[in-house]
PDB file of N, CA and C in Angstrom:
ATOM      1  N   UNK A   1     -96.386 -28.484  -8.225  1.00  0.00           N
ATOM      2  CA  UNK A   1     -96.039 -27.266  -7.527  1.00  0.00           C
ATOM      3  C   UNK A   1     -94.666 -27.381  -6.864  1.00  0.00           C
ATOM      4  N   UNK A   2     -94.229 -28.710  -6.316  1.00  0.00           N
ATOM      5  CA  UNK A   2     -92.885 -29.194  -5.599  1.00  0.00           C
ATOM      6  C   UNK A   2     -91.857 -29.194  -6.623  1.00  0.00           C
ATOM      7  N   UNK A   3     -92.672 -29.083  -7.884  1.00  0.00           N
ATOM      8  CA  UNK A   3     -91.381 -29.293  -9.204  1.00  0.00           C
ATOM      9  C   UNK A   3     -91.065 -27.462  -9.624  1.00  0.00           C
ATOM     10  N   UNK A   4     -91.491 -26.974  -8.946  1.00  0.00           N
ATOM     11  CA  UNK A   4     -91.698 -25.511  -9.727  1.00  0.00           C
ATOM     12  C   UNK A   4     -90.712 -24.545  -8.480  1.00  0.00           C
ATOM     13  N   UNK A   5     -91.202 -24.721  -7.493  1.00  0.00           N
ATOM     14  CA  UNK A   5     -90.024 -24.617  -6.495  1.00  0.00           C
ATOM     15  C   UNK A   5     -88.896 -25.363  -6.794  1.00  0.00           C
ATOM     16  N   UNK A   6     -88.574 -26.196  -6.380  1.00  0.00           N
ATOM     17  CA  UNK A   6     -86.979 -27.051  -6.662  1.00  0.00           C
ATOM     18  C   UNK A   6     -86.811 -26.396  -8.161  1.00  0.00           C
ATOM     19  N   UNK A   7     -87.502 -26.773  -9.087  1.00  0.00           N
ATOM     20  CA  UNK A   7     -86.401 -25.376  -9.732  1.00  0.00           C
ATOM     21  C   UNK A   7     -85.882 -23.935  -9.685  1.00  0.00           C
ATOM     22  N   UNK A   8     -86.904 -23.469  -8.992  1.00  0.00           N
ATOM     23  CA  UNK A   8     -86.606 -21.658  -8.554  1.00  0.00           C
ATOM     24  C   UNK A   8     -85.226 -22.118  -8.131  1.00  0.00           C
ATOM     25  N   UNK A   9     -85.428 -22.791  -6.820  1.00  0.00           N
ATOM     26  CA  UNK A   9     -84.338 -22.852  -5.725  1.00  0.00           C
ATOM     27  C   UNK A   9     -83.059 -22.746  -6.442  1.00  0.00           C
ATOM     28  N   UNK A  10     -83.054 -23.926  -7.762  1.00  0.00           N
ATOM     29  CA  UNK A  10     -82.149 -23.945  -8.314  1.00  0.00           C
ATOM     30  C   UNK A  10     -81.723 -23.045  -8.997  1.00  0.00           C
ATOM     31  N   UNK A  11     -82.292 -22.631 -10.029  1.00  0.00           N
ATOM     32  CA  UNK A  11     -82.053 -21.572 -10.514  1.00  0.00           C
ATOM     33  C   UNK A  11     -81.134 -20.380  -9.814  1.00  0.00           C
ATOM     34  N   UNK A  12     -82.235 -19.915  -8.533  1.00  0.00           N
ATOM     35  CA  UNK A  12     -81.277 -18.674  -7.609  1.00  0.00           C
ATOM     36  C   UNK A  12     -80.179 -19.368  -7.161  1.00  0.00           C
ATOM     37  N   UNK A  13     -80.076 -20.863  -6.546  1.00  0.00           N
ATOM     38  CA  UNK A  13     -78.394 -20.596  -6.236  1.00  0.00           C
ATOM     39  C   UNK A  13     -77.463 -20.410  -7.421  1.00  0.00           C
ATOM     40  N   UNK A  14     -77.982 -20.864  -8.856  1.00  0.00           N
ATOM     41  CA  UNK A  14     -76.659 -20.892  -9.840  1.00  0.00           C
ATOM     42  C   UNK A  14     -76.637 -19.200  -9.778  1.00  0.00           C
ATOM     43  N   UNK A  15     -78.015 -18.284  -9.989  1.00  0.00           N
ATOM     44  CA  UNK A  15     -77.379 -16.864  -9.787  1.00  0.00           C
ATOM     45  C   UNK A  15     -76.329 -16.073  -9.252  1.00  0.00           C
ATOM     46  N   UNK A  16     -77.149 -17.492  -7.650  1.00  0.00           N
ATOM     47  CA  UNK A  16     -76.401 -15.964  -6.387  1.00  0.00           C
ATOM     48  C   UNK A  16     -75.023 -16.785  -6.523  1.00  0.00           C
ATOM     49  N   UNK A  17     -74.900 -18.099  -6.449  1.00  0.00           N
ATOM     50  CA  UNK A  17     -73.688 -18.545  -6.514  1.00  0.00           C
ATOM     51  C   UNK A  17     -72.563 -19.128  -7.240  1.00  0.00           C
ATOM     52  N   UNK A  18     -73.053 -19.046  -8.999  1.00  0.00           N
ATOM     53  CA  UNK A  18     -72.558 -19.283  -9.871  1.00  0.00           C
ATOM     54  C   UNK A  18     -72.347 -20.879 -10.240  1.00  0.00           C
ATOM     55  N   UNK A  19     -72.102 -20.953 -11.610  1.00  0.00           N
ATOM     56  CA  UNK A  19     -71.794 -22.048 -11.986  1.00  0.00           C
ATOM     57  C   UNK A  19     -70.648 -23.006 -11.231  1.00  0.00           C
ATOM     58  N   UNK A  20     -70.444 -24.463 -10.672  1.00  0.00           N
ATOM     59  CA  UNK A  20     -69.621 -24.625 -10.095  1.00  0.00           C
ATOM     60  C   UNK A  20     -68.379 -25.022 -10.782  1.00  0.00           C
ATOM     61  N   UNK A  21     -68.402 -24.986 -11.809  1.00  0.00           N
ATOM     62  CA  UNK A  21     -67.394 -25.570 -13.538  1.00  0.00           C
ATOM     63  C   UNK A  21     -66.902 -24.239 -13.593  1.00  0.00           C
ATOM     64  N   UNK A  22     -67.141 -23.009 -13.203  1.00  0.00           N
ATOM     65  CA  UNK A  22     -66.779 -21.942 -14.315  1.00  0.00           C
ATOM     66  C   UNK A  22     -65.033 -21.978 -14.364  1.00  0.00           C
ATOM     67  N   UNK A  23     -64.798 -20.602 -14.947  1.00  0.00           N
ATOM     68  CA  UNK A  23     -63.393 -20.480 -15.108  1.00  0.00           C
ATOM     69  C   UNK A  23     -62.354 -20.698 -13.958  1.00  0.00           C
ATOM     70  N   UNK A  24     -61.020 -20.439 -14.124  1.00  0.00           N
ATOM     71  CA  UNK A  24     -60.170 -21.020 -13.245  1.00  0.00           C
ATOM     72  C   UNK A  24     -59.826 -19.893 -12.522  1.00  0.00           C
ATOM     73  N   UNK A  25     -59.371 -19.076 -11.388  1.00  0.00           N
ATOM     74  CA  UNK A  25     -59.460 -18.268 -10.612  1.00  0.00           C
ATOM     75  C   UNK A  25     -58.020 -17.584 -10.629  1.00  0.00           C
ATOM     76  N   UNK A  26     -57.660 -16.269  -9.648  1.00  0.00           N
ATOM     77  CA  UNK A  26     -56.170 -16.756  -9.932  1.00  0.00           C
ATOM     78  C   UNK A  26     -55.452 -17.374  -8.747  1.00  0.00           C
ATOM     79  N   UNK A  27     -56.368 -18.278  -7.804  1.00  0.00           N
ATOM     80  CA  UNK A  27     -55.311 -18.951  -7.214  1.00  0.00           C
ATOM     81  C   UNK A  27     -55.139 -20.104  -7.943  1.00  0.00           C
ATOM     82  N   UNK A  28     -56.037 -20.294  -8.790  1.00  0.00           N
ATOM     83  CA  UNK A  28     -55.815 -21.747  -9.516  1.00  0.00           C
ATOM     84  C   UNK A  28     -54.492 -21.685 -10.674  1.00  0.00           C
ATOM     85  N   UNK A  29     -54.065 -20.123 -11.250  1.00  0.00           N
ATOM     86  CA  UNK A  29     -52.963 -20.464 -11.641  1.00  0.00           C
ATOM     87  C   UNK A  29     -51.511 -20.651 -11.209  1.00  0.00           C
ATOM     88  N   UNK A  30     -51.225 -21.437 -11.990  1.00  0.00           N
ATOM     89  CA  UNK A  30     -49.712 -21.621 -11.963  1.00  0.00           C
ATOM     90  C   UNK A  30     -48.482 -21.007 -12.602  1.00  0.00           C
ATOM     91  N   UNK A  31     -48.722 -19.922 -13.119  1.00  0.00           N
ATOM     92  CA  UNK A  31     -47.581 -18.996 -13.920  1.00  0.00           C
ATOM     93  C   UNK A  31     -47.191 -17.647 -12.439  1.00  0.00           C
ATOM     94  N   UNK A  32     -47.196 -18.657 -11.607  1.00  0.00           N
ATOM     95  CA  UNK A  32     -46.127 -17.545 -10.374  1.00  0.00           C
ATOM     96  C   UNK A  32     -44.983 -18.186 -10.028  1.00  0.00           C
ATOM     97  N   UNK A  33     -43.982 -17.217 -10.626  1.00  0.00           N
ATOM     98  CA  UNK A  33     -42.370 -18.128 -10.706  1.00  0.00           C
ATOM     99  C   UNK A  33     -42.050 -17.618  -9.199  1.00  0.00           C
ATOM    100  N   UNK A  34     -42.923 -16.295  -8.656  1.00  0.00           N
ATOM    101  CA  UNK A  34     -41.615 -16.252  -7.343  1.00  0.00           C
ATOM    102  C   UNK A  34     -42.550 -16.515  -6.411  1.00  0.00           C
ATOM    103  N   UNK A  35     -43.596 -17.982  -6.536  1.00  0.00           N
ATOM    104  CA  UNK A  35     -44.630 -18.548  -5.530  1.00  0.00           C
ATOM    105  C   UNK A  35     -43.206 -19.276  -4.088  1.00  0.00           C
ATOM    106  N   UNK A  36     -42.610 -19.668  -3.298  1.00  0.00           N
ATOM    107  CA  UNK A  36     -42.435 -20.067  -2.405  1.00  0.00           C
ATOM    108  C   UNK A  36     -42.588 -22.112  -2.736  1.00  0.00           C
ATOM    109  N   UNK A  37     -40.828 -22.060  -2.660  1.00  0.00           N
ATOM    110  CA  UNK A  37     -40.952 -23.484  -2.796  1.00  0.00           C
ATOM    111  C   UNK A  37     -42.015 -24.414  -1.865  1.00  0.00           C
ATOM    112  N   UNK A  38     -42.381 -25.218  -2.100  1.00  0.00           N
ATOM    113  CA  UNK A  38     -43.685 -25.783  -1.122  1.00  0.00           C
ATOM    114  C   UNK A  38     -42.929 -26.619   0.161  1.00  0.00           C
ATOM    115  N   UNK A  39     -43.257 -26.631   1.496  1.00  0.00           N
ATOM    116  CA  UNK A  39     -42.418 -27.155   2.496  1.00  0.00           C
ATOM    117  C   UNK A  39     -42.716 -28.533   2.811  1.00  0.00           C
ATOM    118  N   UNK A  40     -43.431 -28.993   2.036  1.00  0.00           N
ATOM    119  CA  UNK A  40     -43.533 -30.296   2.312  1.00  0.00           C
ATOM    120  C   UNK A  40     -42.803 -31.297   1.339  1.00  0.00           C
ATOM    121  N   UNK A  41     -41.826 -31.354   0.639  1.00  0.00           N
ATOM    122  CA  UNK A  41     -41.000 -31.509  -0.379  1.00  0.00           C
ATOM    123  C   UNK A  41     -39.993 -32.191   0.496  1.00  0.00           C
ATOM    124  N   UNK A  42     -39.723 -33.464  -0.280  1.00  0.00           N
ATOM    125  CA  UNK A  42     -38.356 -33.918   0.750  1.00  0.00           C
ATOM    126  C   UNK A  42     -37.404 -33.459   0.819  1.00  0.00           C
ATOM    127  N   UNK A  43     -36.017 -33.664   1.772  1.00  0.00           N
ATOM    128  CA  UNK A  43     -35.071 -33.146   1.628  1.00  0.00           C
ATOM    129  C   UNK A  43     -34.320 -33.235   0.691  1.00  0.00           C
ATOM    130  N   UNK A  44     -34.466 -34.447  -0.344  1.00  0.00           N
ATOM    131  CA  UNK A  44     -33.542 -34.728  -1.200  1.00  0.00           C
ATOM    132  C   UNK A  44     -34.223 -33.816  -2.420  1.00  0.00           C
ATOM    133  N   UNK A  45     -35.823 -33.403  -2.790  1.00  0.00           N
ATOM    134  CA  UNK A  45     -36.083 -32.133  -3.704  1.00  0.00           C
ATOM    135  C   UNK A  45     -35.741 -31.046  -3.076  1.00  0.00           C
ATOM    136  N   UNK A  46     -35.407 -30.594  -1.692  1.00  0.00           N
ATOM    137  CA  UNK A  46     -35.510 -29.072  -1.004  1.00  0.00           C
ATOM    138  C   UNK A  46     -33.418 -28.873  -1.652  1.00  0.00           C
ATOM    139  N   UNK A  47     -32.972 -29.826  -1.923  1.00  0.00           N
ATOM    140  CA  UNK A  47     -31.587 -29.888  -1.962  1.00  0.00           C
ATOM    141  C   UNK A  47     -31.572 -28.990  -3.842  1.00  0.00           C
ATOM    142  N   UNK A  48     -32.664 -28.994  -4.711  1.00  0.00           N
ATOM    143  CA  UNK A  48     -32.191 -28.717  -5.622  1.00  0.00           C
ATOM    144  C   UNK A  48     -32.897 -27.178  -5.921  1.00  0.00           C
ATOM    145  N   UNK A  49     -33.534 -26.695  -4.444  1.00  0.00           N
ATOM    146  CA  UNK A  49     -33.948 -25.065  -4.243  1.00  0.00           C
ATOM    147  C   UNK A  49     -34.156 -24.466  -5.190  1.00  0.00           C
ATOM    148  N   UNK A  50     -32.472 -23.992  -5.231  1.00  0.00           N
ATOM    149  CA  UNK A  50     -31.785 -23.220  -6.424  1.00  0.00           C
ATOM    150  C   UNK A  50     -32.228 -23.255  -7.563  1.00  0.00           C
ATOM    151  N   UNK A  51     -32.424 -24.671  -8.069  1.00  0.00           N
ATOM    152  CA  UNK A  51     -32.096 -24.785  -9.388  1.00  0.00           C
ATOM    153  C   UNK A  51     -33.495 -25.040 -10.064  1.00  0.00           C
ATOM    154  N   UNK A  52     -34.572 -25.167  -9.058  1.00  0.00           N
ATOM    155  CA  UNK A  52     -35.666 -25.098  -8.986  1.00  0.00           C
ATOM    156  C   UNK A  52     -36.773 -23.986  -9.183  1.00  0.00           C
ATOM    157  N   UNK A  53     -36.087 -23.000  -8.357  1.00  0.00           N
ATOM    158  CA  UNK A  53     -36.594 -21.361  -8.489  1.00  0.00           C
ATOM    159  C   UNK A  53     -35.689 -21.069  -9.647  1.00  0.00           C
ATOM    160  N   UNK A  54     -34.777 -21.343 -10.092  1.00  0.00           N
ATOM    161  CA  UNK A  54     -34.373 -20.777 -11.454  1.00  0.00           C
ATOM    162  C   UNK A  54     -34.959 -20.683 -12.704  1.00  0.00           C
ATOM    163  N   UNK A  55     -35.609 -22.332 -12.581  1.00  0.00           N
ATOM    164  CA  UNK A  55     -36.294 -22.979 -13.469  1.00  0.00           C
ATOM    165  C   UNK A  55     -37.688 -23.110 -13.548  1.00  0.00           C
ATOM    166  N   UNK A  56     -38.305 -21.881 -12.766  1.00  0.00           N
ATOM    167  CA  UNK A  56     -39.400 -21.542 -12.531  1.00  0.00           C
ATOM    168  C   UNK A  56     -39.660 -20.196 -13.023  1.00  0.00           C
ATOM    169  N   UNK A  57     -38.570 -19.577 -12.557  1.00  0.00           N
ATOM    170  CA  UNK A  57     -38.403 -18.306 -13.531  1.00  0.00           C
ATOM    171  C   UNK A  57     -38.300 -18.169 -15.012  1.00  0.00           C
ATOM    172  N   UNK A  58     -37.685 -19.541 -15.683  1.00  0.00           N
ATOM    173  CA  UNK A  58     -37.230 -19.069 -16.944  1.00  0.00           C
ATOM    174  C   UNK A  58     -38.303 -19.904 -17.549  1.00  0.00           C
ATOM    175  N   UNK A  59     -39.064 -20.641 -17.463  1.00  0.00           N
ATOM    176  CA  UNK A  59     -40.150 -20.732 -17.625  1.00  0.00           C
ATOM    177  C   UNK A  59     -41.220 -20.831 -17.127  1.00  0.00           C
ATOM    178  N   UNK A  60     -41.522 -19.597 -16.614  1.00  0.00           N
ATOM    179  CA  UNK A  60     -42.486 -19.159 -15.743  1.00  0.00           C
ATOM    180  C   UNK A  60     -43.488 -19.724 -15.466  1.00  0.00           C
ATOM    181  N   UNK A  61     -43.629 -20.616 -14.665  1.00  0.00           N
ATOM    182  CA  UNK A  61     -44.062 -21.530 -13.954  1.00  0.00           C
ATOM    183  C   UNK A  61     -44.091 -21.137 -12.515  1.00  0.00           C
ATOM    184  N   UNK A  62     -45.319 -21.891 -11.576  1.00  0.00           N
ATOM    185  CA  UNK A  62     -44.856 -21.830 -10.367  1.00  0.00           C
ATOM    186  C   UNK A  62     -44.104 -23.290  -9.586  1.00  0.00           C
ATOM    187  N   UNK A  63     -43.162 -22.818  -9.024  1.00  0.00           N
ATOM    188  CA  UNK A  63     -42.198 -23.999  -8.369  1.00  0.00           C
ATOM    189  C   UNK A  63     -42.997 -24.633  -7.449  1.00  0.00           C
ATOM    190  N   UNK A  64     -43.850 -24.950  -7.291  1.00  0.00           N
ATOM    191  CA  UNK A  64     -44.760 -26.239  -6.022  1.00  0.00           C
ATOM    192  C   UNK A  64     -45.683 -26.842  -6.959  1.00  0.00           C
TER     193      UNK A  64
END
């Protein structure tokens, strides 16, 4: 009877709360070129900004 519950249980959370593998969301992608260089980047990467957000744009990528 303890085996018949623990599976319900289970069962309803994958319902109510889905698979925890499923697909990727869209904060999980990375094709945002005008995302905000990330601020924790040293000074010697914050030095190439420019050329960074450029190169995020032209292949649309996100720069962090």
């Amino acid at each position: 009877m303890i085996a018949v519950v623990v599976v319900f249980l289970a069962v309803d959370a994958l319902l109510v709360h889905g698979w925890p593998f499923r697909e990727q969301t869209a904060a999980q992608v990375i094709t945002d070129p005008d995302a905000p260089l990330a601020s924790f980047y040293s000074p010697e990467v914050r030095a190439w900004r420019s050329q960074i957000l450029e190169w995020a744009k032209t292949y649309r990528v996100n720069p962090t």
